[in-house]
N, C-alpha and C. Protein backbone atom coordinates (compact mmCIF):
# COMPACT_ATOMS: atom_id res chain seq x y z
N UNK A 1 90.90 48.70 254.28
CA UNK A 1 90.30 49.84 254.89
C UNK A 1 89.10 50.27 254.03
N UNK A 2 87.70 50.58 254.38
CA UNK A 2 86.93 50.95 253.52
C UNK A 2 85.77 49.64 253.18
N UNK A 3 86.35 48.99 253.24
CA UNK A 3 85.91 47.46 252.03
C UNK A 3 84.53 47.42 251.86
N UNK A 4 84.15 47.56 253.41
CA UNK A 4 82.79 47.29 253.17
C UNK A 4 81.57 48.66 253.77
N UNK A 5 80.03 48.86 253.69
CA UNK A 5 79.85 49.92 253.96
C UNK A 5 78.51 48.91 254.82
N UNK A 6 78.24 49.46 255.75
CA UNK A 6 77.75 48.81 256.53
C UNK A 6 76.35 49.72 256.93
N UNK A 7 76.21 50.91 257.40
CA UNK A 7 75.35 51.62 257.16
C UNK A 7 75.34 52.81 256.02
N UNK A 8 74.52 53.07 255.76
CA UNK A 8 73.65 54.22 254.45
C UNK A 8 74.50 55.31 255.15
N UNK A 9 74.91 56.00 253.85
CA UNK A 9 75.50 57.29 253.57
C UNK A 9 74.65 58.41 253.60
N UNK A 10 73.72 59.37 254.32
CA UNK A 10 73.63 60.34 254.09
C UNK A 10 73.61 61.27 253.47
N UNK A 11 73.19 61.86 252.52
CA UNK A 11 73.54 63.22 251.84
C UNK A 11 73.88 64.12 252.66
N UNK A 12 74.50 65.29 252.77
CA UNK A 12 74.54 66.43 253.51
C UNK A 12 73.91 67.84 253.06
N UNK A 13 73.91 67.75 251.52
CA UNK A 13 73.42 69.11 250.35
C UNK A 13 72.56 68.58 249.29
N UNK A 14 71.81 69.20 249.77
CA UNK A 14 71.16 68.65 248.12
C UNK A 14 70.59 69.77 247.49
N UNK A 15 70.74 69.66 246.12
CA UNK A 15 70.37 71.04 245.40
C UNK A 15 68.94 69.91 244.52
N UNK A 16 68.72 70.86 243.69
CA UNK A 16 67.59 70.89 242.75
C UNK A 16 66.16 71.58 243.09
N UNK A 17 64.84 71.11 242.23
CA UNK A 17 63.83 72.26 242.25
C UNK A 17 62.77 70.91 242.80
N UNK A 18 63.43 69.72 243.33
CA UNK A 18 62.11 68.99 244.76
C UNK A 18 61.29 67.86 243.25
N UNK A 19 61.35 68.28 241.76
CA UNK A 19 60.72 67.52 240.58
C UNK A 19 61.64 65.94 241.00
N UNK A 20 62.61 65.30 241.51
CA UNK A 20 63.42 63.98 241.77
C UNK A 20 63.94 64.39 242.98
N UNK A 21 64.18 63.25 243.33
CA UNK A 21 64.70 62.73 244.23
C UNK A 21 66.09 61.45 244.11
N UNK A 22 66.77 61.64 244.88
CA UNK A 22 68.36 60.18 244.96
C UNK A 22 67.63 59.36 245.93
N UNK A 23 67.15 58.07 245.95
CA UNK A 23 66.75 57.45 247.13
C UNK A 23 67.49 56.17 247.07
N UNK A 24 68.89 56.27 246.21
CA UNK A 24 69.51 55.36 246.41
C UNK A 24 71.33 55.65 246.04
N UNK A 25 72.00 55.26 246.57
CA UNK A 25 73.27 55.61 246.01
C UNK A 25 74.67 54.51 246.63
N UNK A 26 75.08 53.88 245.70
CA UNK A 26 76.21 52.95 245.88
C UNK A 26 77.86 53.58 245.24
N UNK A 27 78.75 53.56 246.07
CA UNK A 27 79.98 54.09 245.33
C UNK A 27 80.51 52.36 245.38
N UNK A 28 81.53 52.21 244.54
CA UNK A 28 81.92 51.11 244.28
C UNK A 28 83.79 51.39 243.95
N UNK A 29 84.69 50.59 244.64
CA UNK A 29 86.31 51.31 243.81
C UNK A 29 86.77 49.70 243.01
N UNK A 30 87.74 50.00 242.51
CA UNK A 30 88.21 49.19 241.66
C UNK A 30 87.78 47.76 242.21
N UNK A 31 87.66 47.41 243.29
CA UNK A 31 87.38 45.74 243.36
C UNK A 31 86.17 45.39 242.81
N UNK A 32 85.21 46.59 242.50
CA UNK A 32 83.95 46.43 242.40
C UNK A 32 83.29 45.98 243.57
N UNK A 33 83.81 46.26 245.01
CA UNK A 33 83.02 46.01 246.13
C UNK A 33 82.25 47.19 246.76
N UNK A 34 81.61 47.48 247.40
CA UNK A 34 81.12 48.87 248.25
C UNK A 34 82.33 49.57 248.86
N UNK A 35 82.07 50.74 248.63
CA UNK A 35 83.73 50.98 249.79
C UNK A 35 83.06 52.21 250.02
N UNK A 36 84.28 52.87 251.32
CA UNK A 36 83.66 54.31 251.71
C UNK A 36 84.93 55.06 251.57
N UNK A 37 85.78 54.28 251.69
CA UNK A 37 87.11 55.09 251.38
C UNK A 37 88.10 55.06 250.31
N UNK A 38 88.84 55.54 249.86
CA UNK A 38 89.45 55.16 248.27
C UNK A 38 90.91 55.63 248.42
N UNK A 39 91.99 55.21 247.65
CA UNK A 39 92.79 55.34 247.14
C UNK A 39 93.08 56.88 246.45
N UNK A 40 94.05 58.02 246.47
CA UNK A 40 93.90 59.10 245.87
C UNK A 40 94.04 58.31 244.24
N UNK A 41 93.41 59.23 243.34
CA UNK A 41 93.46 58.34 242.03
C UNK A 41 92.87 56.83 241.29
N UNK A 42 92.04 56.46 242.22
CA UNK A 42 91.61 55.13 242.41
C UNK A 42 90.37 55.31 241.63
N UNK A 43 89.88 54.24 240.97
CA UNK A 43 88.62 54.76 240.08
C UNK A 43 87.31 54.17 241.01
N UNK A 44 86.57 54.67 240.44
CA UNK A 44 85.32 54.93 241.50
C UNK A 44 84.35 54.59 240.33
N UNK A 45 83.42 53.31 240.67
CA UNK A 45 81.94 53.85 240.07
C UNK A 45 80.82 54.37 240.97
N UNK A 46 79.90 54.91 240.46
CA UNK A 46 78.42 55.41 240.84
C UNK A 46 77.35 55.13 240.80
N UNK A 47 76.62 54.53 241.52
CA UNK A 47 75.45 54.04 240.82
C UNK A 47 74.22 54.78 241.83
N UNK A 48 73.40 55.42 241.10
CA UNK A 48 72.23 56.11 241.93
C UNK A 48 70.94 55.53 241.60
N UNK A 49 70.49 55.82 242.11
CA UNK A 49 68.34 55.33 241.92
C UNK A 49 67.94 56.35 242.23
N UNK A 50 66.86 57.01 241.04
CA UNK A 50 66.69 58.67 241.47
C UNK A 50 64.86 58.54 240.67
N UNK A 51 64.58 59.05 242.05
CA UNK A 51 62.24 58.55 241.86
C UNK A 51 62.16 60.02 241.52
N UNK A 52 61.69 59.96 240.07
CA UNK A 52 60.83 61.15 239.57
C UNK A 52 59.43 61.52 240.38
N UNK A 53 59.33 62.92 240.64
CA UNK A 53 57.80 62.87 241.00
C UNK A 53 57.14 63.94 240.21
N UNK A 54 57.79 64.05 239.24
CA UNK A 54 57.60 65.09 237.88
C UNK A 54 58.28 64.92 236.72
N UNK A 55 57.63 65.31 235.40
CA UNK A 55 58.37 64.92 234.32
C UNK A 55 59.44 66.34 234.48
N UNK A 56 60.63 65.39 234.25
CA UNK A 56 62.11 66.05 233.92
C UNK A 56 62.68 65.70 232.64
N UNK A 57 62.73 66.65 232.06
CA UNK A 57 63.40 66.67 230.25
C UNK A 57 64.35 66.63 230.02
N UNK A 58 65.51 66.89 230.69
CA UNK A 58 66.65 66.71 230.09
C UNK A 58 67.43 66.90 232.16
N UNK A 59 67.45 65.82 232.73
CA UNK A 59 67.91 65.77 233.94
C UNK A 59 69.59 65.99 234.28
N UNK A 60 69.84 66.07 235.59
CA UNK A 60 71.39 66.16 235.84
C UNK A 60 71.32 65.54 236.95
N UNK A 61 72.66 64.32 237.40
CA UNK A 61 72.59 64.19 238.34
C UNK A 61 74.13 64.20 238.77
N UNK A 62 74.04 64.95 239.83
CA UNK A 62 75.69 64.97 240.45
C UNK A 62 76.21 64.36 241.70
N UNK A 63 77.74 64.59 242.24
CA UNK A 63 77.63 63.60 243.23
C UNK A 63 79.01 64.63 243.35
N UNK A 64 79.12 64.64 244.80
CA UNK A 64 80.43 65.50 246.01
C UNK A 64 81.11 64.84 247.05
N UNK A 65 82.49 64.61 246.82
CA UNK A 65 82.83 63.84 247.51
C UNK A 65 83.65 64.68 248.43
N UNK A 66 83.52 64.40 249.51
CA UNK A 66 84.06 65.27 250.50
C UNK A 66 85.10 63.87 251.82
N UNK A 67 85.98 65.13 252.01
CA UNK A 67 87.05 64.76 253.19
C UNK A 67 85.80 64.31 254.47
N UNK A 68 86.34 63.25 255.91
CA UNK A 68 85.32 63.71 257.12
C UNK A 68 85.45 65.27 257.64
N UNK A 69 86.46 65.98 257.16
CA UNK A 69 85.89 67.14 257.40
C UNK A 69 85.40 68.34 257.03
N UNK A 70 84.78 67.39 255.58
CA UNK A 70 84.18 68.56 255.18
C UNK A 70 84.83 69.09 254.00
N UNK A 71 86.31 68.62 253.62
CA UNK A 71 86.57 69.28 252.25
C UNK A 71 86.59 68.31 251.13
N UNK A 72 85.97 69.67 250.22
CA UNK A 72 85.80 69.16 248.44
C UNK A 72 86.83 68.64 248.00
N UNK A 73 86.44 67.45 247.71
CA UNK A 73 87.46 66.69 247.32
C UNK A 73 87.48 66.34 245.86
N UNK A 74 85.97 65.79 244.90
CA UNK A 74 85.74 65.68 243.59
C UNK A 74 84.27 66.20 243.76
N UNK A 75 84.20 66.75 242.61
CA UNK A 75 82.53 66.30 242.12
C UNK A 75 83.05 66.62 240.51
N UNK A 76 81.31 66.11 240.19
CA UNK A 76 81.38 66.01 238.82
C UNK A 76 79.51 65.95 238.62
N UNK A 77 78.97 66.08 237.27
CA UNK A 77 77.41 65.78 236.94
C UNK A 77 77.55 64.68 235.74
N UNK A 78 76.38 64.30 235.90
CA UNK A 78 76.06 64.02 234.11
C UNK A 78 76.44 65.06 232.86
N UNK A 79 76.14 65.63 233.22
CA UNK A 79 75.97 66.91 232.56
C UNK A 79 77.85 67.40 231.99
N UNK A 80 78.50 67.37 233.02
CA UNK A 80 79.95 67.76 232.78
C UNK A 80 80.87 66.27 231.98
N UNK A 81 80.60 65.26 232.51
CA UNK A 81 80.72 63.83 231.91
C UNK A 81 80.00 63.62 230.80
N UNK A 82 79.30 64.46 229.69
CA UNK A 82 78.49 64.44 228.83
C UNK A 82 77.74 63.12 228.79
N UNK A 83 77.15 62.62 229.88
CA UNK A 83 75.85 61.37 229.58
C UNK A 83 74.29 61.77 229.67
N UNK A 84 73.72 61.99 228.67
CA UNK A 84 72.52 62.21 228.20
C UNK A 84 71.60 61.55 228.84
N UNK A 85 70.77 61.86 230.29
CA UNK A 85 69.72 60.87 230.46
C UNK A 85 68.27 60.43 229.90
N UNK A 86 68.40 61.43 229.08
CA UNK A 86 66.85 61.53 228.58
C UNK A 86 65.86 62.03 229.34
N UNK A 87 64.72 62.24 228.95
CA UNK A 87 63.57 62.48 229.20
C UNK A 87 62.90 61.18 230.54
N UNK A 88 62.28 62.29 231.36
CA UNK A 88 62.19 60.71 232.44
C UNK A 88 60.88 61.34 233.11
N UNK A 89 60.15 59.87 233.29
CA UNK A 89 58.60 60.41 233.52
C UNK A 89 58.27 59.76 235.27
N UNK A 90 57.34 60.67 235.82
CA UNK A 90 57.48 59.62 236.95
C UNK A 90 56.65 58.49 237.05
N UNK A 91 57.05 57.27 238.23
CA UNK A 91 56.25 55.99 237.73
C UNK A 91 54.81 56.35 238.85
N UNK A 92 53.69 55.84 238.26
CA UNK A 92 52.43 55.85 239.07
C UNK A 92 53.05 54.83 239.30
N UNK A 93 51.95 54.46 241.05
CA UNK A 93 52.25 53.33 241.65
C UNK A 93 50.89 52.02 241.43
């Protein structure tokens, strides 16, 4: 159930001040395959791609996982997971 994700996930909320952007985001569960659905307790990785369009000094990036209807189920940031992203500049093209 889940295994594979076939179309792009949507955001529904997005916070911040418009300086980045998420223009990419993969959840991954223990097989290390794409999944959309998980196991309660099941470990989960994250992987985002996030386009600066301003220098950001000390960034956060978070992620909300919600029920289909709508209830909070986890979240968490960088920031609460103490991972330091550094200083991040945006790329000219």
């Amino acid at each position: 159930m889940g295994e594979t994700v076939s179309t792009p996930l949507s955001p529904r909320l997005r916070r911040g001040d418009g300086r980045a952007h998420i223009i990419a985001g993969e959840l991954r569960g223990e097989s290390a395959r794409l999944r959309r659905f998980w196991r309660s307790g099941e470990q989960v990785t994250v992987q985002v791609t996030v386009q600066f369009e301003q220098p950001v000094s000390d960034p956060v990036v978070g992620i909300l996982i919600r029920t289909r209807v709508g209830l909070n189920v986890y979240g968490t940031n960088t920031e609460l997971e103490g991972l330091k992203l550094g200083p991040r500049q945006p790329v000219n093209p």
